[in-house]
C-alpha atoms as a PDB file:
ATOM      1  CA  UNK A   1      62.859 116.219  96.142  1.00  0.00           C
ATOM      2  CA  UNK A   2      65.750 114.053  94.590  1.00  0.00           C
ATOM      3  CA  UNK A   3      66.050 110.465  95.587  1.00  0.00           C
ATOM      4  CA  UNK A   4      69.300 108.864  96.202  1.00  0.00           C
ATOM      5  CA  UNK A   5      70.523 105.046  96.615  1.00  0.00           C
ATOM      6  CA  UNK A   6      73.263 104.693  99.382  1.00  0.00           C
ATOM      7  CA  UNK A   7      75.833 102.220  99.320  1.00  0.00           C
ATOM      8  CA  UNK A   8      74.313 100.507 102.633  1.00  0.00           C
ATOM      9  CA  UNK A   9      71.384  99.525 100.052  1.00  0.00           C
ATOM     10  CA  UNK A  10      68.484 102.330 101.481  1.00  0.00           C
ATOM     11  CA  UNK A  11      67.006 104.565  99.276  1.00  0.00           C
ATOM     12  CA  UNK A  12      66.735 108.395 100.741  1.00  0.00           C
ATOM     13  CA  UNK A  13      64.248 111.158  99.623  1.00  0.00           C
ATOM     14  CA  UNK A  14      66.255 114.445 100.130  1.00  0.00           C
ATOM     15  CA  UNK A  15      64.068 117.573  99.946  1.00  0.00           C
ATOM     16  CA  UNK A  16      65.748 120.630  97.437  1.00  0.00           C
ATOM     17  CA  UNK A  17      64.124 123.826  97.836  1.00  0.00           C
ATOM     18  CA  UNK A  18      67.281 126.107  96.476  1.00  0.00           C
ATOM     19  CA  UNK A  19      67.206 127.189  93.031  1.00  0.00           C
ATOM     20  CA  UNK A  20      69.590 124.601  91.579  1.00  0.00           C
ATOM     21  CA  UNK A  21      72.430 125.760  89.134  1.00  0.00           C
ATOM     22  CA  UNK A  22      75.455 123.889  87.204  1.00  0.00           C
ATOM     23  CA  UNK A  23      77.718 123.348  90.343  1.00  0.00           C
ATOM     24  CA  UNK A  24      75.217 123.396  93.114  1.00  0.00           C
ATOM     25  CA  UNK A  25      76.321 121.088  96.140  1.00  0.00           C
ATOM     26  CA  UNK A  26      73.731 119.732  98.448  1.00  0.00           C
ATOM     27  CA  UNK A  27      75.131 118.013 102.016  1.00  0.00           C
ATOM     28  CA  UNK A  28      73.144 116.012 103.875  1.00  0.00           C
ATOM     29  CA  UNK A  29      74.460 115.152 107.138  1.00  0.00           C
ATOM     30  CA  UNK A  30      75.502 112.059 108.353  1.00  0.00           C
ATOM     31  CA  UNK A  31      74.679 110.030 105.211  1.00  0.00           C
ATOM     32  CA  UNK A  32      78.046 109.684 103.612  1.00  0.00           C
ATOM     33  CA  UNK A  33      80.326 107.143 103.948  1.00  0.00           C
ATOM     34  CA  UNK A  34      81.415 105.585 107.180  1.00  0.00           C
ATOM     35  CA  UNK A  35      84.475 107.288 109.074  1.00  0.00           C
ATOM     36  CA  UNK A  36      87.064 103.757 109.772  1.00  0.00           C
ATOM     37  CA  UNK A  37      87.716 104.439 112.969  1.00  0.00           C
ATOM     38  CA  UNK A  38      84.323 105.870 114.690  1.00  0.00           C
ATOM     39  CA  UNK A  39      82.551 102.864 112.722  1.00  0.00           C
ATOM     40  CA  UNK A  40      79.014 103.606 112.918  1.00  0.00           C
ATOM     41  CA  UNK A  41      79.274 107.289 112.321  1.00  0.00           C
ATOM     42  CA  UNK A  42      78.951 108.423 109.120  1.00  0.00           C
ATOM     43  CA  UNK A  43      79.939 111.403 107.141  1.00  0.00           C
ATOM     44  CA  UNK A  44      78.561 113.676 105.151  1.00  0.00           C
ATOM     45  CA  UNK A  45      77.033 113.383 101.729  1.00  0.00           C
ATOM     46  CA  UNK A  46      77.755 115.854  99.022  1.00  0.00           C
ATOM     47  CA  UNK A  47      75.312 115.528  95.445  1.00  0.00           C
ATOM     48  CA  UNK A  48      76.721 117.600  93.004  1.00  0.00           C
ATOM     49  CA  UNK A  49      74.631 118.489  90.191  1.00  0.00           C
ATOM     50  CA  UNK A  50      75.672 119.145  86.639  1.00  0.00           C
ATOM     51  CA  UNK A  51      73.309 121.119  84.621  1.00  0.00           C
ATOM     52  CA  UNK A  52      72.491 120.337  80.975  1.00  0.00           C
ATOM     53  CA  UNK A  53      70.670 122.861  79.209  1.00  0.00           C
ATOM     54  CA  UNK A  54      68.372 121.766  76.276  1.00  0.00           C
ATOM     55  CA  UNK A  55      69.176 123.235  72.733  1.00  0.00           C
ATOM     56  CA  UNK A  56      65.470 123.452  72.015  1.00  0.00           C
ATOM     57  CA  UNK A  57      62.193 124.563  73.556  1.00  0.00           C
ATOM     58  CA  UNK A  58      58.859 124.144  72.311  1.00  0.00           C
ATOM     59  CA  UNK A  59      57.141 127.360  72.571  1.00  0.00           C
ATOM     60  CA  UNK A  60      54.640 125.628  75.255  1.00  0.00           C
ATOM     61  CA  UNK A  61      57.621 124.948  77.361  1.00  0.00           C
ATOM     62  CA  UNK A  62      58.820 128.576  77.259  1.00  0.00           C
ATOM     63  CA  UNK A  63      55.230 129.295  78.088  1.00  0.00           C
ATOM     64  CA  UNK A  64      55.381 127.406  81.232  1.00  0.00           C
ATOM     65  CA  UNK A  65      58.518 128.755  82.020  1.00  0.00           C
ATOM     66  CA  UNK A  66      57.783 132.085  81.535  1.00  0.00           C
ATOM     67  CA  UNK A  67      54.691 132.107  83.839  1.00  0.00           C
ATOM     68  CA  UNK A  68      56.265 130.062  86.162  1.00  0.00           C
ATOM     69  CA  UNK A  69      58.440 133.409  86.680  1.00  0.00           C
ATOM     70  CA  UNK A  70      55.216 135.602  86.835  1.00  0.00           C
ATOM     71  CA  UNK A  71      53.846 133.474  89.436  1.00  0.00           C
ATOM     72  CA  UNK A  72      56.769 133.418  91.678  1.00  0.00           C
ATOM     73  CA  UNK A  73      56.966 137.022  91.342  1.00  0.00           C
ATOM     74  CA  UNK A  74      53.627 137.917  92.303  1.00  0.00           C
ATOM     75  CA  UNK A  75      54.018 135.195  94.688  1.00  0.00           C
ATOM     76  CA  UNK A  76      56.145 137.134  96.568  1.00  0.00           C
ATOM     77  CA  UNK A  77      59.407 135.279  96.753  1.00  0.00           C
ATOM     78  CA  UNK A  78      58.267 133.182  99.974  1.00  0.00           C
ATOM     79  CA  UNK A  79      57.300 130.275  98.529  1.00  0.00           C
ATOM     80  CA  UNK A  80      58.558 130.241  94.983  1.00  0.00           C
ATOM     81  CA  UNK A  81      59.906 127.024  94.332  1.00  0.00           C
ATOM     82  CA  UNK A  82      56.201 125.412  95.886  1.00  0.00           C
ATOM     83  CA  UNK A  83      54.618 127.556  92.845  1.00  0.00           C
ATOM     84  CA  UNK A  84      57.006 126.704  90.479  1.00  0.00           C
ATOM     85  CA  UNK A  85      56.443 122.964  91.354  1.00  0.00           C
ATOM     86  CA  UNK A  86      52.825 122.907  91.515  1.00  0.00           C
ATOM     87  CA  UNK A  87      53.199 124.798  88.056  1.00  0.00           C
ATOM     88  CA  UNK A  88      55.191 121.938  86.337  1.00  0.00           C
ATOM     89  CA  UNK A  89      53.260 119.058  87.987  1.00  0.00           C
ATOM     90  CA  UNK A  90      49.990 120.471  86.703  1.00  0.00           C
ATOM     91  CA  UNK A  91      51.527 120.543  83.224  1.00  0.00           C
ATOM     92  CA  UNK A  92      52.612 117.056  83.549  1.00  0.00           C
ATOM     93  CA  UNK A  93      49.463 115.983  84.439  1.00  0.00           C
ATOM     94  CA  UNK A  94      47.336 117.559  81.967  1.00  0.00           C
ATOM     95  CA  UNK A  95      49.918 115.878  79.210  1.00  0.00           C
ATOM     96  CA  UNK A  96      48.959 112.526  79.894  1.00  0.00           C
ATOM     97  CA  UNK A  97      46.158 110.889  78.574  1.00  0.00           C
ATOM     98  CA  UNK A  98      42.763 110.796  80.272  1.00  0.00           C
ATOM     99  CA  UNK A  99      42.295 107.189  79.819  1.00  0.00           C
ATOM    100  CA  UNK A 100      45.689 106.830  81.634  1.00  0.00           C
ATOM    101  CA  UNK A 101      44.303 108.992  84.674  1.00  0.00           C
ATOM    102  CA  UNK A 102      42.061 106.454  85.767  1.00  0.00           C
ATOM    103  CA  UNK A 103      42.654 103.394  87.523  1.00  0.00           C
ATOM    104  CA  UNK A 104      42.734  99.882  85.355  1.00  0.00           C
ATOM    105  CA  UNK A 105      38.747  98.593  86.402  1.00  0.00           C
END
């Protein structure tokens, strides 16, 4: 899910299940910019999104990744990018601090 300001001050949450790649165009309908002269429709929105590779990876990163794979695999392609996500939110939460878990008392 990618959030996206609009120029008509809302904030959208536009869900992304595709794999995403260097290139990848998402359209959302209806949420572009208004056409002049069938004022209130709207267009459509394009998000582009231009991939930057890192030039390093920890070796607990390319550990995540790699089972990330494995579990989509076995997974059975249906629901991949759910795995994968569940994957890398568990790993974020297990990297921060307990003490930070909790509420403030």
């Amino acid at each position: 899910m990618i959030t996206v300001d609009t120029i008509d001050h809302r904030i959208i949450r536009i869900p992304i299940t595709d794999v995403i790649f260097a290139g990848y165009e998402k359209i959302v309908e209806n949420e572009g910019m208004p056409i002049l002269d069938r004022y209130p429709e709207k267009g459509n929105l394009k998000i582009r999104f231009d991939i930057e590779f890192p030039n390093y990876l920890p070796k607990n990163s390319k550990e995540l990744i790699k089972k990330g794979f494995h579990m989509a695999k076995i997974g059975g392609g249906v629901t991949q990018h759910e795995i994968i996500n569940k994957l890398v939110l568990a790993d974020k939460i297990l990297r921060v601090d307990p003490e930070e878990r909790l509420p403030p008392i």
